[in-house]
PDB file of N, CA and C in Angstrom:
ATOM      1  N   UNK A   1     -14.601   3.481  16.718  1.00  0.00           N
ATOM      2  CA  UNK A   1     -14.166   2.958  15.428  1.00  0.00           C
ATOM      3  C   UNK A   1     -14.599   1.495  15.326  1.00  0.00           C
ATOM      4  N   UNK A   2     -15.193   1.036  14.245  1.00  0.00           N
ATOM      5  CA  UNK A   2     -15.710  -0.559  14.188  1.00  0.00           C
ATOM      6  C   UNK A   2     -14.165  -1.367  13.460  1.00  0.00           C
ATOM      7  N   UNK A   3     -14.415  -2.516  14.304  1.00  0.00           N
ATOM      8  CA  UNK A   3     -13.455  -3.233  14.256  1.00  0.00           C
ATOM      9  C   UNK A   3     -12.744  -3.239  12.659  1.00  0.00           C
ATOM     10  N   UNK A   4     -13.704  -3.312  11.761  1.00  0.00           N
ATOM     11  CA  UNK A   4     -13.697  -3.493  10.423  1.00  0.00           C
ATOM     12  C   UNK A   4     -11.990  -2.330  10.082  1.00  0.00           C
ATOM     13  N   UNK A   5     -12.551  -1.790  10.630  1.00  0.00           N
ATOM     14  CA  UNK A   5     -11.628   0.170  10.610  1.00  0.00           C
ATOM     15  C   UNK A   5      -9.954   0.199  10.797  1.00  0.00           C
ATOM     16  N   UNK A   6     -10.474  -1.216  12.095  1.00  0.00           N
ATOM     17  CA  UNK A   6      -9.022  -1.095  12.976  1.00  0.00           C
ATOM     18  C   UNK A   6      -8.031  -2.566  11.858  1.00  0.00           C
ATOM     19  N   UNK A   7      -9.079  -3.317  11.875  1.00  0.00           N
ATOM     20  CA  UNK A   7      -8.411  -4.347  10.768  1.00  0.00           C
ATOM     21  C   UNK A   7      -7.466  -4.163   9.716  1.00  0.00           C
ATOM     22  N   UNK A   8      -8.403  -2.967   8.595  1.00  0.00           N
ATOM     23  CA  UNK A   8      -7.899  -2.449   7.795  1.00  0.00           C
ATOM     24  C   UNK A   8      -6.851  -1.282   8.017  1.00  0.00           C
ATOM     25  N   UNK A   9      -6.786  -0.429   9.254  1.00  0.00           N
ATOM     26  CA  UNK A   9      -6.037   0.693   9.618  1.00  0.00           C
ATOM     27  C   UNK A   9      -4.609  -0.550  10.069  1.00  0.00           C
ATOM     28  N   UNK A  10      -4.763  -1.983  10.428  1.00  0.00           N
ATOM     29  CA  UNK A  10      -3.561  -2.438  11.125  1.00  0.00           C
ATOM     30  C   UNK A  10      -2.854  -3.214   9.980  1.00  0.00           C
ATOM     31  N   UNK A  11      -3.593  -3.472   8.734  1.00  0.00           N
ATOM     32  CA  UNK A  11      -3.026  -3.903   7.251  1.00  0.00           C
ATOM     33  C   UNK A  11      -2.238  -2.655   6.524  1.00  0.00           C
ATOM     34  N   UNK A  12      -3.251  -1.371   6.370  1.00  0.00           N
ATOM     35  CA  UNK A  12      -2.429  -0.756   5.893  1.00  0.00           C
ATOM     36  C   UNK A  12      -1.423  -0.250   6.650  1.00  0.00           C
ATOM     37  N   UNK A  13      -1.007   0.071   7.519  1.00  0.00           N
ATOM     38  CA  UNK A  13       0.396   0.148   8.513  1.00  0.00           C
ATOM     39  C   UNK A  13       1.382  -1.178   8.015  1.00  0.00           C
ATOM     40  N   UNK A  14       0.806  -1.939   8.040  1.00  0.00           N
ATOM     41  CA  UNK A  14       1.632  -3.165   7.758  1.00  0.00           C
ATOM     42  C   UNK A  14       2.252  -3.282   6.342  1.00  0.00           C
ATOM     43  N   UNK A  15       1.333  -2.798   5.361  1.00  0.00           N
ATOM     44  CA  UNK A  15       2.055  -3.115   4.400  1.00  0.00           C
ATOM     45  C   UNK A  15       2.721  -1.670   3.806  1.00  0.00           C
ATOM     46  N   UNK A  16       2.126  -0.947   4.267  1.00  0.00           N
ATOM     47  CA  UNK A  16       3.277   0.231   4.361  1.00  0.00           C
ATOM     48  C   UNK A  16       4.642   0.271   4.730  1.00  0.00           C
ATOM     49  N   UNK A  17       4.350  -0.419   5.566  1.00  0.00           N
ATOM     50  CA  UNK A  17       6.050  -0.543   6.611  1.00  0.00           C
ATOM     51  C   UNK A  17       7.221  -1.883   5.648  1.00  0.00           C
ATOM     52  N   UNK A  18       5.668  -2.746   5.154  1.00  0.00           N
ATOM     53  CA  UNK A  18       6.947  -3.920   4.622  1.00  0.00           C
ATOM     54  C   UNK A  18       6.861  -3.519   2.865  1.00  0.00           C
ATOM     55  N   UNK A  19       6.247  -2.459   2.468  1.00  0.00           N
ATOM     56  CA  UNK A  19       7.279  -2.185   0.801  1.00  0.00           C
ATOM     57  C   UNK A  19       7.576  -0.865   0.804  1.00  0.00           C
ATOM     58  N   UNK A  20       7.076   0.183   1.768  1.00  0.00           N
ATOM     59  CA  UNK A  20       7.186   1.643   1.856  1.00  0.00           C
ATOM     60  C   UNK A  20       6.757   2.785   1.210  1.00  0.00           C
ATOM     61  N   UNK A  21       5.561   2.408   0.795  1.00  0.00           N
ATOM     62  CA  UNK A  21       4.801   3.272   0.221  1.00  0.00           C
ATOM     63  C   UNK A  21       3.937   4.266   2.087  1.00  0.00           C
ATOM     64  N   UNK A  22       3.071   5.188   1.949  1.00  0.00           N
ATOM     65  CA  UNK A  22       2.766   5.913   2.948  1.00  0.00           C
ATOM     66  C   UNK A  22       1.416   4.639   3.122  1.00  0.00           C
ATOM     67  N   UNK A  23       1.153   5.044   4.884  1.00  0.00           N
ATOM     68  CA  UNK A  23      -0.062   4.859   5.017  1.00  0.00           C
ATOM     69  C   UNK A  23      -1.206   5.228   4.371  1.00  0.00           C
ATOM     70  N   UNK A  24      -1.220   6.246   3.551  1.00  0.00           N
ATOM     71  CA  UNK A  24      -2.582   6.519   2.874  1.00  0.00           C
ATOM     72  C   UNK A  24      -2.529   5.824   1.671  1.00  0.00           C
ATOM     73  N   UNK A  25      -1.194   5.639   1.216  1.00  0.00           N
ATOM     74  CA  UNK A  25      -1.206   5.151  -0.041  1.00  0.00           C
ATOM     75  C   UNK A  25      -1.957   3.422   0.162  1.00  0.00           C
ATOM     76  N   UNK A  26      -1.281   3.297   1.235  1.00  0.00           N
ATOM     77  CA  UNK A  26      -1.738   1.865   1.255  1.00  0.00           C
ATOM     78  C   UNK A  26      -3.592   1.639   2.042  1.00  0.00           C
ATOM     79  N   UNK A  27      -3.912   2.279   1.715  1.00  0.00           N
ATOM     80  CA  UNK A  27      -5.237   2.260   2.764  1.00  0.00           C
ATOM     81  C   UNK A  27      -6.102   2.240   1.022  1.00  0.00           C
ATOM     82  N   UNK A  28      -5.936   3.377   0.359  1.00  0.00           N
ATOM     83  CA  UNK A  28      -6.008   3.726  -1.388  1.00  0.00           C
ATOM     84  C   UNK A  28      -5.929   2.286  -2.227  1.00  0.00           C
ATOM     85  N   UNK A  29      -4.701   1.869  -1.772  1.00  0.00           N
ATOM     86  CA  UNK A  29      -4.714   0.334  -2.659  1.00  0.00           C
ATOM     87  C   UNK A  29      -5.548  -0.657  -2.344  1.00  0.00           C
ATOM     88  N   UNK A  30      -5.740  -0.808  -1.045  1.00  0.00           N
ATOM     89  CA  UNK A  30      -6.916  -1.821   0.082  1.00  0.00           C
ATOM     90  C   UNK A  30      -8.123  -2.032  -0.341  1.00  0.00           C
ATOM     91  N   UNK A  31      -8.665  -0.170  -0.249  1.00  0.00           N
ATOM     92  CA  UNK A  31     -10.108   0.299  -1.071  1.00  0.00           C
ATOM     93  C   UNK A  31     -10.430  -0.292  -2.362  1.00  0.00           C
ATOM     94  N   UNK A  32      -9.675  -0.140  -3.214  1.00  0.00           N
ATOM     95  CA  UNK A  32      -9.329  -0.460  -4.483  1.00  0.00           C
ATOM     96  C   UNK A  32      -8.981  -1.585  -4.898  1.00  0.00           C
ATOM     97  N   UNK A  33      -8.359  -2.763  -4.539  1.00  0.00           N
ATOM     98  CA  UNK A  33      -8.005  -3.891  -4.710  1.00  0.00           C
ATOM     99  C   UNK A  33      -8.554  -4.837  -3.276  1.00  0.00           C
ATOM    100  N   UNK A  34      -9.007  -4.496  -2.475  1.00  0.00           N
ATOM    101  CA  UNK A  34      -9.650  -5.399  -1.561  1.00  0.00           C
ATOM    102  C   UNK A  34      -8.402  -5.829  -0.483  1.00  0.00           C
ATOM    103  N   UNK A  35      -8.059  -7.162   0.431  1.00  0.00           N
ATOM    104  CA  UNK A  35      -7.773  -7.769   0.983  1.00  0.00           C
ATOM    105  C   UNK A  35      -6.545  -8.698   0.727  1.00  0.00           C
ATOM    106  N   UNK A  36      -6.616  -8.535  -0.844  1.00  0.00           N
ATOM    107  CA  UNK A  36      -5.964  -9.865  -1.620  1.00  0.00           C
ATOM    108  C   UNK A  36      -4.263  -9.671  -1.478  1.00  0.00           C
ATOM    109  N   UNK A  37      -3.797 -10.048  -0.381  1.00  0.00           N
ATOM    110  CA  UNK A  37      -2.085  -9.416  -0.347  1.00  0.00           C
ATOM    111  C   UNK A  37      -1.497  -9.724  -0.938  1.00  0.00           C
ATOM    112  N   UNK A  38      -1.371 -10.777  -2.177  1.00  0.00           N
ATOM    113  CA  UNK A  38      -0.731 -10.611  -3.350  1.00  0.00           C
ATOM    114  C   UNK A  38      -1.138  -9.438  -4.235  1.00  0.00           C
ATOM    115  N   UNK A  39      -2.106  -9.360  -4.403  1.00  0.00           N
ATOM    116  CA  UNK A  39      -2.325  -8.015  -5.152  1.00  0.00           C
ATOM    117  C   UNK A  39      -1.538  -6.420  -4.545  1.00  0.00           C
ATOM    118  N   UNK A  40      -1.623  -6.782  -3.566  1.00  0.00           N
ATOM    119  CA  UNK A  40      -1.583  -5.406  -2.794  1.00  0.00           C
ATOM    120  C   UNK A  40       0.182  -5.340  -2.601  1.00  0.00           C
ATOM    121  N   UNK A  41       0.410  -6.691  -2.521  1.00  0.00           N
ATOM    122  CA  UNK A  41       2.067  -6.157  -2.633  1.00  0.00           C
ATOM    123  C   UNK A  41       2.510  -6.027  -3.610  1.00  0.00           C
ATOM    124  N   UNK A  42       2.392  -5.936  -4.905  1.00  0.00           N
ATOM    125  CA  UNK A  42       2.489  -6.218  -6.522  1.00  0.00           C
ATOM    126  C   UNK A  42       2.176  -4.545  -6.541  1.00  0.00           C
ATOM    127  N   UNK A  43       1.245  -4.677  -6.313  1.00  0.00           N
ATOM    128  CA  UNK A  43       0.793  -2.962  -6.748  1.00  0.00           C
ATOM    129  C   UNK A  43       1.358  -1.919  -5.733  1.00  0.00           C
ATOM    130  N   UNK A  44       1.818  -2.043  -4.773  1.00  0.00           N
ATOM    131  CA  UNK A  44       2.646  -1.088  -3.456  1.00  0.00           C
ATOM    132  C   UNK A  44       3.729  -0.899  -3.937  1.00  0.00           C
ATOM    133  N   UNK A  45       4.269  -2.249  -4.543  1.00  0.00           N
ATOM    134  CA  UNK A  45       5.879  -2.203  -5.183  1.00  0.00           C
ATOM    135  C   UNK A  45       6.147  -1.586  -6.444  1.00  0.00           C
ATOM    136  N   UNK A  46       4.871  -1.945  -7.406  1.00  0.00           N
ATOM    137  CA  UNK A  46       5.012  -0.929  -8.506  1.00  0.00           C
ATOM    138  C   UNK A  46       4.499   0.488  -8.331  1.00  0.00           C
ATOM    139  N   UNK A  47       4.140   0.892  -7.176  1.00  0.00           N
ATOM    140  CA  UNK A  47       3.845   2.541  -6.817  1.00  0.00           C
ATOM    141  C   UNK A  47       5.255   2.610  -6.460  1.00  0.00           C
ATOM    142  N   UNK A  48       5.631   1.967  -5.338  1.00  0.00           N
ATOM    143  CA  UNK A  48       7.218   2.364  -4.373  1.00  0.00           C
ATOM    144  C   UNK A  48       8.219   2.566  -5.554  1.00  0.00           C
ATOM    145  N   UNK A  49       8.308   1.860  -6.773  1.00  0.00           N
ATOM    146  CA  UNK A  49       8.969   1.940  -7.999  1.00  0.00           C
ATOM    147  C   UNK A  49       9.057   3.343  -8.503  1.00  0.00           C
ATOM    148  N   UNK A  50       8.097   3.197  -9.136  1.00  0.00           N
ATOM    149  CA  UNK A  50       7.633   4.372 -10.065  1.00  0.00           C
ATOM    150  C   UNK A  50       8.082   6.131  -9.080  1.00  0.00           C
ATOM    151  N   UNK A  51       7.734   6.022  -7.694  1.00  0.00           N
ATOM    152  CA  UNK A  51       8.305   7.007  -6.679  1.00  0.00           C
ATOM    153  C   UNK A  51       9.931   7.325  -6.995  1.00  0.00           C
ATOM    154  N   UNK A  52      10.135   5.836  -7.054  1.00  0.00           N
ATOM    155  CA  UNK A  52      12.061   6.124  -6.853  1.00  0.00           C
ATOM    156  C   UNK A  52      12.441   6.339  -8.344  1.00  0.00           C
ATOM    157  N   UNK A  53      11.922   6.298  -9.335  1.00  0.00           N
ATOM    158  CA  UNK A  53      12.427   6.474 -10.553  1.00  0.00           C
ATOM    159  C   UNK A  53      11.971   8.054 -11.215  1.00  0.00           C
ATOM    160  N   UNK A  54      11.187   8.758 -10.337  1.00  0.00           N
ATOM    161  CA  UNK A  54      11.043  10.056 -10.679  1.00  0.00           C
ATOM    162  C   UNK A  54      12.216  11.105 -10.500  1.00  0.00           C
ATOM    163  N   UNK A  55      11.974  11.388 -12.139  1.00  0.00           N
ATOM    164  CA  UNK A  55      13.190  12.538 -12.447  1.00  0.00           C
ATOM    165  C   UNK A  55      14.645  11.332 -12.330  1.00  0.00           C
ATOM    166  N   UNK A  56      14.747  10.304 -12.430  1.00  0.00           N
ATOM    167  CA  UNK A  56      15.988   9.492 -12.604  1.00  0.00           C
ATOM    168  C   UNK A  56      16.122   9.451 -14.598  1.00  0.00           C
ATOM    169  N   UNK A  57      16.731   9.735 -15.020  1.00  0.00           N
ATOM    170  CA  UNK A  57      16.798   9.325 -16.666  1.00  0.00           C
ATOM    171  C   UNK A  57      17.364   7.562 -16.726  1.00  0.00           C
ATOM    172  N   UNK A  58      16.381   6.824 -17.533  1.00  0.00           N
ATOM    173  CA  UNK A  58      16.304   5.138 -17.438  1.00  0.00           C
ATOM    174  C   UNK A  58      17.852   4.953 -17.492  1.00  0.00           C
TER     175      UNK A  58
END
């Protein structure tokens, strides 16, 4: 595995664990939004959201 792999495999664990979305989800956001961990926690939290509000009536 190139380091590049393990970098990104040890971010998305990480930020999986600190807003709780899955590891794939967060590997998906990485791809997609890059490196930028403000971005990536903004957008983890509004996935982790949107998860817990399914089938809840507002």
């Amino acid at each position: 595995m190139m380091n590049g792999d393990t970098d990104k495999d040890n971010y998305a664990r990480s930020l999986a664990r600190e807003t709780g979305i899955t590891e794939g989800q967060a590997r998906l956001l990485i791809d997609l939004l890059g490196m930028h961990r403000p971005s990536l926690l903004r957008e983890a939290r509004l996935l982790k959201k949107g998860e817990l509000g399914k089938g809840n009536p507002p």
